[in-house]
C-alpha atoms as a PDB file:
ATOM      1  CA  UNK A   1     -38.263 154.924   7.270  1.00  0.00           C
ATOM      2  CA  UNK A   2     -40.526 157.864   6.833  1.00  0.00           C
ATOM      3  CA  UNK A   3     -42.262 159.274  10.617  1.00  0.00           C
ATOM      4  CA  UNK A   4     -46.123 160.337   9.375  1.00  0.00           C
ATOM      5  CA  UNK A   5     -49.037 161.943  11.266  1.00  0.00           C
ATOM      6  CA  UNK A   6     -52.411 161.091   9.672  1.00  0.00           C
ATOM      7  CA  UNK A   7     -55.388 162.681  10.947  1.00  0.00           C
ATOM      8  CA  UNK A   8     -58.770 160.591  11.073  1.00  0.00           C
ATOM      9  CA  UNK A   9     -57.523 157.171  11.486  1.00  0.00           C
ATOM     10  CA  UNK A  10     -59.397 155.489  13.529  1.00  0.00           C
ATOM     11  CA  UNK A  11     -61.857 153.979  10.931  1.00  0.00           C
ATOM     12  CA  UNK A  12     -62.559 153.801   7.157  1.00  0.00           C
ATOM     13  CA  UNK A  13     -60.369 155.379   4.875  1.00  0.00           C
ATOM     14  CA  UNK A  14     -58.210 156.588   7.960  1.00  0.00           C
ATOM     15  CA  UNK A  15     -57.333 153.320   9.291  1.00  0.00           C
ATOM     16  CA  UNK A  16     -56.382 152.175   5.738  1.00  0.00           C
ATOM     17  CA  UNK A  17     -53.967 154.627   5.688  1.00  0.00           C
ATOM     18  CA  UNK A  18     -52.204 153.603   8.564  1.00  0.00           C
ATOM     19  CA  UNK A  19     -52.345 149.918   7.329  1.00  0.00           C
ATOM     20  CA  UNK A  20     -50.609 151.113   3.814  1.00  0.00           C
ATOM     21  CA  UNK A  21     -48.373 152.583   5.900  1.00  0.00           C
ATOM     22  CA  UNK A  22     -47.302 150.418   7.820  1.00  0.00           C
ATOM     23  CA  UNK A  23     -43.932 149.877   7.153  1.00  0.00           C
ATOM     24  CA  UNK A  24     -43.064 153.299   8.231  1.00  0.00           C
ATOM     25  CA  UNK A  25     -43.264 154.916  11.933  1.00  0.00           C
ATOM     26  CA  UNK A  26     -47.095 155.931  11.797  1.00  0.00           C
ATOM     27  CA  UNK A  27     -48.908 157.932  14.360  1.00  0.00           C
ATOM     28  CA  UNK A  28     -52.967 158.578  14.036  1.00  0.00           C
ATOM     29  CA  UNK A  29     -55.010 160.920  15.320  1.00  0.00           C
ATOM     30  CA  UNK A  30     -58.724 160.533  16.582  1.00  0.00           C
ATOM     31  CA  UNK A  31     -61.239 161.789  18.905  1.00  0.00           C
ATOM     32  CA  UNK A  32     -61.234 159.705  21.480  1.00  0.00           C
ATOM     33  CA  UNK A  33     -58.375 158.335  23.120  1.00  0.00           C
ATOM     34  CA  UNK A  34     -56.488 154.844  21.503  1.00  0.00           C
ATOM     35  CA  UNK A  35     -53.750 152.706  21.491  1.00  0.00           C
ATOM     36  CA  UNK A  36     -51.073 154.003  18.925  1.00  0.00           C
ATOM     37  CA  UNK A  37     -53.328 157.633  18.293  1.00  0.00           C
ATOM     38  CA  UNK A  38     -53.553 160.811  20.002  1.00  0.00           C
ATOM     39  CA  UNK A  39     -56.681 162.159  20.766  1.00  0.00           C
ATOM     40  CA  UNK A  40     -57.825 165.322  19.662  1.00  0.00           C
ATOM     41  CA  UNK A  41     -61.248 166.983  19.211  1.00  0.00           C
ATOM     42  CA  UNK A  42     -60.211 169.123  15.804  1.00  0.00           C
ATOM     43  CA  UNK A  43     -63.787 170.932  15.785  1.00  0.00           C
ATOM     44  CA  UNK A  44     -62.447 173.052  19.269  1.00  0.00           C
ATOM     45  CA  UNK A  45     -59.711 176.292  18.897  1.00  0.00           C
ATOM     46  CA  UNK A  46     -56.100 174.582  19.659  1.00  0.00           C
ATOM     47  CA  UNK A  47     -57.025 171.275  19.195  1.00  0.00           C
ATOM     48  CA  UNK A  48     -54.857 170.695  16.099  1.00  0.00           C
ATOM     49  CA  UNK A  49     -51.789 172.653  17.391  1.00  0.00           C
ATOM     50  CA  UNK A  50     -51.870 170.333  20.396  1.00  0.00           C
ATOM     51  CA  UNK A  51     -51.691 167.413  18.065  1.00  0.00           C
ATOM     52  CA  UNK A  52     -49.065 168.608  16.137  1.00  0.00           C
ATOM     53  CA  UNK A  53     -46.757 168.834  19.139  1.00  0.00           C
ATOM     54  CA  UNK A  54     -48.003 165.716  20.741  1.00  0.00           C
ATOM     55  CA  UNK A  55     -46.962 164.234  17.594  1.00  0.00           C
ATOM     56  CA  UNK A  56     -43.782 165.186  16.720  1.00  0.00           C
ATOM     57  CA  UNK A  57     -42.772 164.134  20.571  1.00  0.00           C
ATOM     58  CA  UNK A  58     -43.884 160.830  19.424  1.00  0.00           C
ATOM     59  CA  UNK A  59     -41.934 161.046  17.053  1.00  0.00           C
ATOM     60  CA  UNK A  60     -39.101 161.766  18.021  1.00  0.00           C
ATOM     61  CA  UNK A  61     -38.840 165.721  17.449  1.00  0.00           C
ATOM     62  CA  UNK A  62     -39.188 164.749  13.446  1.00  0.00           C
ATOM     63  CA  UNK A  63     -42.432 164.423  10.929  1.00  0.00           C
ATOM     64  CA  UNK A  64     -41.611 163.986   7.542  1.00  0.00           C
ATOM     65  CA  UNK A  65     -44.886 162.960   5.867  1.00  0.00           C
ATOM     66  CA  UNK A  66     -48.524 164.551   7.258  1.00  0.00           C
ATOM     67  CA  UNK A  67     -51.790 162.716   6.086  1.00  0.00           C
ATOM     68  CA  UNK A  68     -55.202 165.684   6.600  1.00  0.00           C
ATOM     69  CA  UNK A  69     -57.548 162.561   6.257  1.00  0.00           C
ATOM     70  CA  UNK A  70     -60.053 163.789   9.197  1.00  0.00           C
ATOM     71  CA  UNK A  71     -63.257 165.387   8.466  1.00  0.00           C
ATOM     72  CA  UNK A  72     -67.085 165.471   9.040  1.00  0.00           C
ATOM     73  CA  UNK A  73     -70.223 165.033   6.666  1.00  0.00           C
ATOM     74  CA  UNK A  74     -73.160 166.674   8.253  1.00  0.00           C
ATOM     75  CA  UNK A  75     -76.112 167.524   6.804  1.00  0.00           C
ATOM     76  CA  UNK A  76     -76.858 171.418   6.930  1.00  0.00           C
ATOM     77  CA  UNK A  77     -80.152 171.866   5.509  1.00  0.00           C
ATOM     78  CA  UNK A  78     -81.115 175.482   4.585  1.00  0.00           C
ATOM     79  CA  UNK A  79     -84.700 175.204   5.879  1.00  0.00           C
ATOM     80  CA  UNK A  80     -83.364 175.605   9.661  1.00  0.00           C
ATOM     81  CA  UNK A  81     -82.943 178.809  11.590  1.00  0.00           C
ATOM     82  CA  UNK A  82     -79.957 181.064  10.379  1.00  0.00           C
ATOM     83  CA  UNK A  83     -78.051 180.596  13.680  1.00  0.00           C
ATOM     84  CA  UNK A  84     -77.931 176.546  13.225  1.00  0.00           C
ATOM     85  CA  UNK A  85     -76.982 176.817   9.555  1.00  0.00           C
ATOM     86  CA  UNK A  86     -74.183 178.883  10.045  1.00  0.00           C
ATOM     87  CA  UNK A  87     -73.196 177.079  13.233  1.00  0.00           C
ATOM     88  CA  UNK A  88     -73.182 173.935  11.145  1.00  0.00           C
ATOM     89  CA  UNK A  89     -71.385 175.422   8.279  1.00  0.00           C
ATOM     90  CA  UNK A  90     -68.761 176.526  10.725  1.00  0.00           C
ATOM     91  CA  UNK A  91     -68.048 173.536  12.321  1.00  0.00           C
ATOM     92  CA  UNK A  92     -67.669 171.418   9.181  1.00  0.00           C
ATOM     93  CA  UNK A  93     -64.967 174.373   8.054  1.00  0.00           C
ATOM     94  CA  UNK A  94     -63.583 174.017  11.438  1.00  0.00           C
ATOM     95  CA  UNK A  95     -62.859 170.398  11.061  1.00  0.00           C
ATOM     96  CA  UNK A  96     -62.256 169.668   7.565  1.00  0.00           C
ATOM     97  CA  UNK A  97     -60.358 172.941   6.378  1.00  0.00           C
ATOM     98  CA  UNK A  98     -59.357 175.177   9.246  1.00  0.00           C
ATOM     99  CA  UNK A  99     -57.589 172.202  11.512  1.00  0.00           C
ATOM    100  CA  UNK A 100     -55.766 171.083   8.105  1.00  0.00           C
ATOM    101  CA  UNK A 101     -54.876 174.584   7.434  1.00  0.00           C
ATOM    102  CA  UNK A 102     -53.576 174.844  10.429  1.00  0.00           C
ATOM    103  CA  UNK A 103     -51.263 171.235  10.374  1.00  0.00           C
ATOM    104  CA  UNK A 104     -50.121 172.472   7.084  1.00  0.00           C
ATOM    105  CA  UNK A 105     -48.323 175.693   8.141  1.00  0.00           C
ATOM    106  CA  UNK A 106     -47.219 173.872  11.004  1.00  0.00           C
ATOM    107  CA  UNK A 107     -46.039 170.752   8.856  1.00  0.00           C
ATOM    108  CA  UNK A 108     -44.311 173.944   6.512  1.00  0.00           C
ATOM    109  CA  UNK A 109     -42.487 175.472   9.397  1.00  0.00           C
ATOM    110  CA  UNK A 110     -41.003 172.215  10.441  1.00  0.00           C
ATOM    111  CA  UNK A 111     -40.258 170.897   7.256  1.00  0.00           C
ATOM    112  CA  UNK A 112     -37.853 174.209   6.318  1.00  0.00           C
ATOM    113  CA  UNK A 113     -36.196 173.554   9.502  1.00  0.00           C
ATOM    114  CA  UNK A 114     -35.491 169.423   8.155  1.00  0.00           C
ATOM    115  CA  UNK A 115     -35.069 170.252   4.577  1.00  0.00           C
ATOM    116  CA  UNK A 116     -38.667 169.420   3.207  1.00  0.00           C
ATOM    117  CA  UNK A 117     -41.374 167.143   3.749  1.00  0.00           C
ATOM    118  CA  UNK A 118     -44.765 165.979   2.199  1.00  0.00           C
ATOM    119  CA  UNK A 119     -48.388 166.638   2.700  1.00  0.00           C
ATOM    120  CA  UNK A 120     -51.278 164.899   1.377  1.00  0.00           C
ATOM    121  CA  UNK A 121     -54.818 166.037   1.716  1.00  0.00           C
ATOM    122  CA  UNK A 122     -57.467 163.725   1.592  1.00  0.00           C
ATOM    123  CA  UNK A 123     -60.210 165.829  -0.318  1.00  0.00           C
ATOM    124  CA  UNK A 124     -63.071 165.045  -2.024  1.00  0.00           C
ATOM    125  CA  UNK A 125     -65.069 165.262  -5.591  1.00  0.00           C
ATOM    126  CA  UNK A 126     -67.330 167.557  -4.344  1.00  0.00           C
ATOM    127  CA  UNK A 127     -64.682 169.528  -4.002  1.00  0.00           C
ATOM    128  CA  UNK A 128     -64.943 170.037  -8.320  1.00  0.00           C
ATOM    129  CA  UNK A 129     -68.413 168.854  -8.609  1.00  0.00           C
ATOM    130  CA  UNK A 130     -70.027 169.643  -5.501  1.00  0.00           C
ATOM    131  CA  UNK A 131     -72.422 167.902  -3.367  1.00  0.00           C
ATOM    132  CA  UNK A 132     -75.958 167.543  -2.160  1.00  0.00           C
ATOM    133  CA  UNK A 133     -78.093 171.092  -1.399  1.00  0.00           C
ATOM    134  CA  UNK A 134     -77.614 169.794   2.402  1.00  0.00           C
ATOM    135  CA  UNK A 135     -74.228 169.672   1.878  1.00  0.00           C
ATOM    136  CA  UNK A 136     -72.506 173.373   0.561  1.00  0.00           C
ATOM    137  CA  UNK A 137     -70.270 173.416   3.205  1.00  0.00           C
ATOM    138  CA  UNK A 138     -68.486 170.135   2.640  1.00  0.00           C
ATOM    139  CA  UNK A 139     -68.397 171.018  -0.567  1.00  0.00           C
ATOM    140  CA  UNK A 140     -66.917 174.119   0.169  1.00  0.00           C
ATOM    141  CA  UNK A 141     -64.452 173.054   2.793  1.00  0.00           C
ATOM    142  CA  UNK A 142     -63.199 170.279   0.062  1.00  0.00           C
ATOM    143  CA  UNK A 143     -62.571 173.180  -2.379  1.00  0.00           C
ATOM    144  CA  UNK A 144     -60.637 175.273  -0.122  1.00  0.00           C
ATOM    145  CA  UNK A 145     -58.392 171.948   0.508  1.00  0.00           C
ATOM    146  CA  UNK A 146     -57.967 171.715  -3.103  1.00  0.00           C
ATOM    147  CA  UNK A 147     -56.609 175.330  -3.033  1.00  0.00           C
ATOM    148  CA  UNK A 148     -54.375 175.117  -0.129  1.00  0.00           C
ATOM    149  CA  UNK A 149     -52.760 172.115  -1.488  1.00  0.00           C
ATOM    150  CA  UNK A 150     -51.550 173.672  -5.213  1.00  0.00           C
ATOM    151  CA  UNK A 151     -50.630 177.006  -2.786  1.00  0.00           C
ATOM    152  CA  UNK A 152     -48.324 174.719  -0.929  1.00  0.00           C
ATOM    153  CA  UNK A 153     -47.143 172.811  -3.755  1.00  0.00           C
ATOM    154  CA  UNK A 154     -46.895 176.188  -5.993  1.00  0.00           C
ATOM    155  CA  UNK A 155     -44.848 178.026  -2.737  1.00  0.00           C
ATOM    156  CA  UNK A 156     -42.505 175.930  -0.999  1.00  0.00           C
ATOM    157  CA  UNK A 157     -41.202 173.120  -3.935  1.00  0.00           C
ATOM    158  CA  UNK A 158     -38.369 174.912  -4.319  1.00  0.00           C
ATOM    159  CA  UNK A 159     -37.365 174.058  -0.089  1.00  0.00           C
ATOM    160  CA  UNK A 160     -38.545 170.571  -0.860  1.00  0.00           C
ATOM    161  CA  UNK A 161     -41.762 170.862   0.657  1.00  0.00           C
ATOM    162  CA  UNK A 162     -44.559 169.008  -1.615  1.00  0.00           C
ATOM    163  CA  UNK A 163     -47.810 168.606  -1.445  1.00  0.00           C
ATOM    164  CA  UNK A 164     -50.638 166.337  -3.055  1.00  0.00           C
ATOM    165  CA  UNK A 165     -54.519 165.869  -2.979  1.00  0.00           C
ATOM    166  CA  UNK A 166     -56.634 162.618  -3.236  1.00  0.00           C
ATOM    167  CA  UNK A 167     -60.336 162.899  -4.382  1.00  0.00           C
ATOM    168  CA  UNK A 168     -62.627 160.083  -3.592  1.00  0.00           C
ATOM    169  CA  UNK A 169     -65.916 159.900  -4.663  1.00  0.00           C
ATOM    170  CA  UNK A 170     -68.126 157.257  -3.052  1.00  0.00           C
ATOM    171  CA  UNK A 171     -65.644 155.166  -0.619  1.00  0.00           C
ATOM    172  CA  UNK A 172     -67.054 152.350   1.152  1.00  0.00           C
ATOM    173  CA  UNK A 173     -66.896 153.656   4.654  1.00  0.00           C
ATOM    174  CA  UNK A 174     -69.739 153.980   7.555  1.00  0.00           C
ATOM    175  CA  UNK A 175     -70.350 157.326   6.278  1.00  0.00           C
ATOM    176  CA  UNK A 176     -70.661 156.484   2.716  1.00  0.00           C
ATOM    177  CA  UNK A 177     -72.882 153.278   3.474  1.00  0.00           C
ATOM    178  CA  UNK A 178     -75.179 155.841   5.901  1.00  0.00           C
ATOM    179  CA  UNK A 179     -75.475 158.369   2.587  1.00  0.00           C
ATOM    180  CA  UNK A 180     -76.009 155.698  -0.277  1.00  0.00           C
ATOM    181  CA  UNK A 181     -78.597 154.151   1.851  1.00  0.00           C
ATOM    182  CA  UNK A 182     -80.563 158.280   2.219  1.00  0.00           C
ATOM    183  CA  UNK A 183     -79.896 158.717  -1.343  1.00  0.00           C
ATOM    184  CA  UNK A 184     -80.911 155.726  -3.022  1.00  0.00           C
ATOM    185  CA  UNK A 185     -78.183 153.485  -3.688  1.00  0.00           C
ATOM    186  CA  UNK A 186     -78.932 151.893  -6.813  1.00  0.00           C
ATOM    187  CA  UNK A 187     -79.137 155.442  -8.511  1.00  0.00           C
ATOM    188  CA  UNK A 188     -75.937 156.422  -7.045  1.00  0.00           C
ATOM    189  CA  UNK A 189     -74.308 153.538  -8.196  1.00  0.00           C
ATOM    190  CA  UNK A 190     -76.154 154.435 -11.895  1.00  0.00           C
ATOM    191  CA  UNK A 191     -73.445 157.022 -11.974  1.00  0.00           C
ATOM    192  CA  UNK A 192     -70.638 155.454 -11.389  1.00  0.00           C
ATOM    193  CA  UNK A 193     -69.221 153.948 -14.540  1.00  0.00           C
ATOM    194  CA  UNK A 194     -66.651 151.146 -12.860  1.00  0.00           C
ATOM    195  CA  UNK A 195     -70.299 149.674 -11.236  1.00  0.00           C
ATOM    196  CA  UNK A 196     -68.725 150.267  -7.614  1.00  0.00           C
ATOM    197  CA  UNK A 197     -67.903 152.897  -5.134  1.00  0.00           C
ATOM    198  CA  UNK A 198     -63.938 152.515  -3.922  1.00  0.00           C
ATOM    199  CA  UNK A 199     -62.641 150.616  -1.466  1.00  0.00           C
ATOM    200  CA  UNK A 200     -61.168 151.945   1.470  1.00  0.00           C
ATOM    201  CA  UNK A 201     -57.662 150.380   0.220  1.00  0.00           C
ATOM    202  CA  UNK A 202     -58.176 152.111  -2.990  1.00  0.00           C
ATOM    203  CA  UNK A 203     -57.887 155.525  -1.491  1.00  0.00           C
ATOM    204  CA  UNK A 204     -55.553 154.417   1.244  1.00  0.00           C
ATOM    205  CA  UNK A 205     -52.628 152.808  -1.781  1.00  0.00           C
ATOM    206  CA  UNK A 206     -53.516 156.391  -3.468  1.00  0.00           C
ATOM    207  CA  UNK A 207     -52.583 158.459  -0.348  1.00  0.00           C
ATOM    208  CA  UNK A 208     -49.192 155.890  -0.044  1.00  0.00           C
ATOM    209  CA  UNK A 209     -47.813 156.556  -3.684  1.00  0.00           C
ATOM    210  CA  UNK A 210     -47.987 160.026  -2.973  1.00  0.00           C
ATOM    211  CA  UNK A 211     -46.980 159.965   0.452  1.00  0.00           C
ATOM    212  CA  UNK A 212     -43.882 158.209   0.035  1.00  0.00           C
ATOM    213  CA  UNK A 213     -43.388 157.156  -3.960  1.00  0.00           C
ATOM    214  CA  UNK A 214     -44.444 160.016  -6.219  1.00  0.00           C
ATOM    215  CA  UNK A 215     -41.228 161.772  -7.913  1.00  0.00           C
ATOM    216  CA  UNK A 216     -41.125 165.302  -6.582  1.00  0.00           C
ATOM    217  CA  UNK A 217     -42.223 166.442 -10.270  1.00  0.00           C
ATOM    218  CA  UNK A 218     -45.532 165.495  -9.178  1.00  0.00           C
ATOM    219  CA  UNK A 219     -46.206 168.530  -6.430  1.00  0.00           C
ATOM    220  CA  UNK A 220     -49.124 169.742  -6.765  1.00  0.00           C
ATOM    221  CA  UNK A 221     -51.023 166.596  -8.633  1.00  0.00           C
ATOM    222  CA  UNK A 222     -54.647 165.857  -7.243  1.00  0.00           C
ATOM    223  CA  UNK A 223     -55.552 162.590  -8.171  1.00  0.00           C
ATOM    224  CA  UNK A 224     -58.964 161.127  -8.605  1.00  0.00           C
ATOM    225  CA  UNK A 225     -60.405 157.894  -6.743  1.00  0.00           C
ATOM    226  CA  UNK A 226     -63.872 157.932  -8.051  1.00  0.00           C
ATOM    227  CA  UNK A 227     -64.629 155.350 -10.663  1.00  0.00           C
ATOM    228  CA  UNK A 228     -65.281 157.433 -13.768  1.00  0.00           C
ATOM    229  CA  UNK A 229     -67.986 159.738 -11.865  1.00  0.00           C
ATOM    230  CA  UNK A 230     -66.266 162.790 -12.165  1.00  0.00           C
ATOM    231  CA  UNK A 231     -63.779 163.123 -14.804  1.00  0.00           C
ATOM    232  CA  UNK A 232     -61.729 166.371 -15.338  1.00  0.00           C
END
């Protein structure tokens, strides 16, 4: 039985994860404070160091598996005032890059001292095909999770320490309903050659196989969840 941290799981794709999980010891993470997850407010300095430690008390003094699932799709239009743009941009990078960065080198550190581990990032295909013009940073902070991932994978497989990226496209989540519903939903669905977006337990049975199943020949694989929208 594998102990796991995964970030972002109170809801959606998040709280799949845990549910794939399940038969291992799981701790989540979210914003506000739960039953079973420790709360932590990743866009604020500290915050993910704090949950790192909170965690691995949890746990027991030992994570083997940590989940980056948590992030934040904002809307960042380029029409407002400098200040708020960049303020904008920085928070998404905050959340959805910086905070993983920083649970990666921590997850590294540990994981030399227990002889390896796994990491899976839950990207995104923006992060190969970008987004929406309201939406460079998420694309951006997506990208830069991409490259952390193969710089992991590429640096520490020979102490056992893999890593692994998932790329959804359109998941069925709050936030995905909330965007198909601004963008027209019938044309985003036009682009999607399976006729769907994923499920939540698509992505969530992706992030398991390479949480716990994927040979260790497969470090550094980013696999695609989008239907055919994206292929590469």
């Amino acid at each position: 039985m594998a102990n796991i941290l995964v970030t972002g799981s109170s809801r959606g794709i998040g709280a799949s994860i845990v549910s794939a999980l399940g038969a291992h010891q799981v701790i989540g993470h979210s914003t506000a404070t739960a039953e079973g997850r420790i709360a932590a407010d990743l866009s604020q300095p500290g915050a993910a160091e704090q949950l790192w430690n909170e965690a691995l008390q949890a746990l027991g003094g030992r994570i083997d598996i940590l989940v980056n699932n948590a992030g934040i799709f904002e809307a960042d239009p380029i029409e407002q005032d400098h200040s708020s743009w960049l303020s904008n941009w920085e928070r998404t990078m905050q959340v959805n890059l910086t905070a993983a960065a920083e649970l990666c080198r921590l997850a590294v550190l540990h994981f030399r001292e227990n002889k390896g581990g796994r990491i899976v990032n839950v990207a995104s295909r923006a992060a190969y095909r970008g987004d929406s013009p309201q939406h460079w940073h998420y694309a951006a902070s997506k990208a830069g999770m991409i490259g952390m991932t193969k710089t992991i994978a590429r640096g520490y497989a020979g102490e056992n320490i893999l890593a692994f990226a998932v790329c959804p496209g359109f998941t069925m989540t709050g936030m995905a309903e909330d965007y198909l519903s601004s963008r027209g939903g019938s044309k985003i669905l036009a682009d999607i050659p399976l006729g769907r977006v994923a499920s939540a337990d698509e992505v969530a049975e992706t992030v398991r196989w390479l949480a716990i199943d994927a040979p260790a020949s497969a470090t550094g694989t980013i696999l695609d969840v989008n239907g055919a929208s994206f292929v590469r």
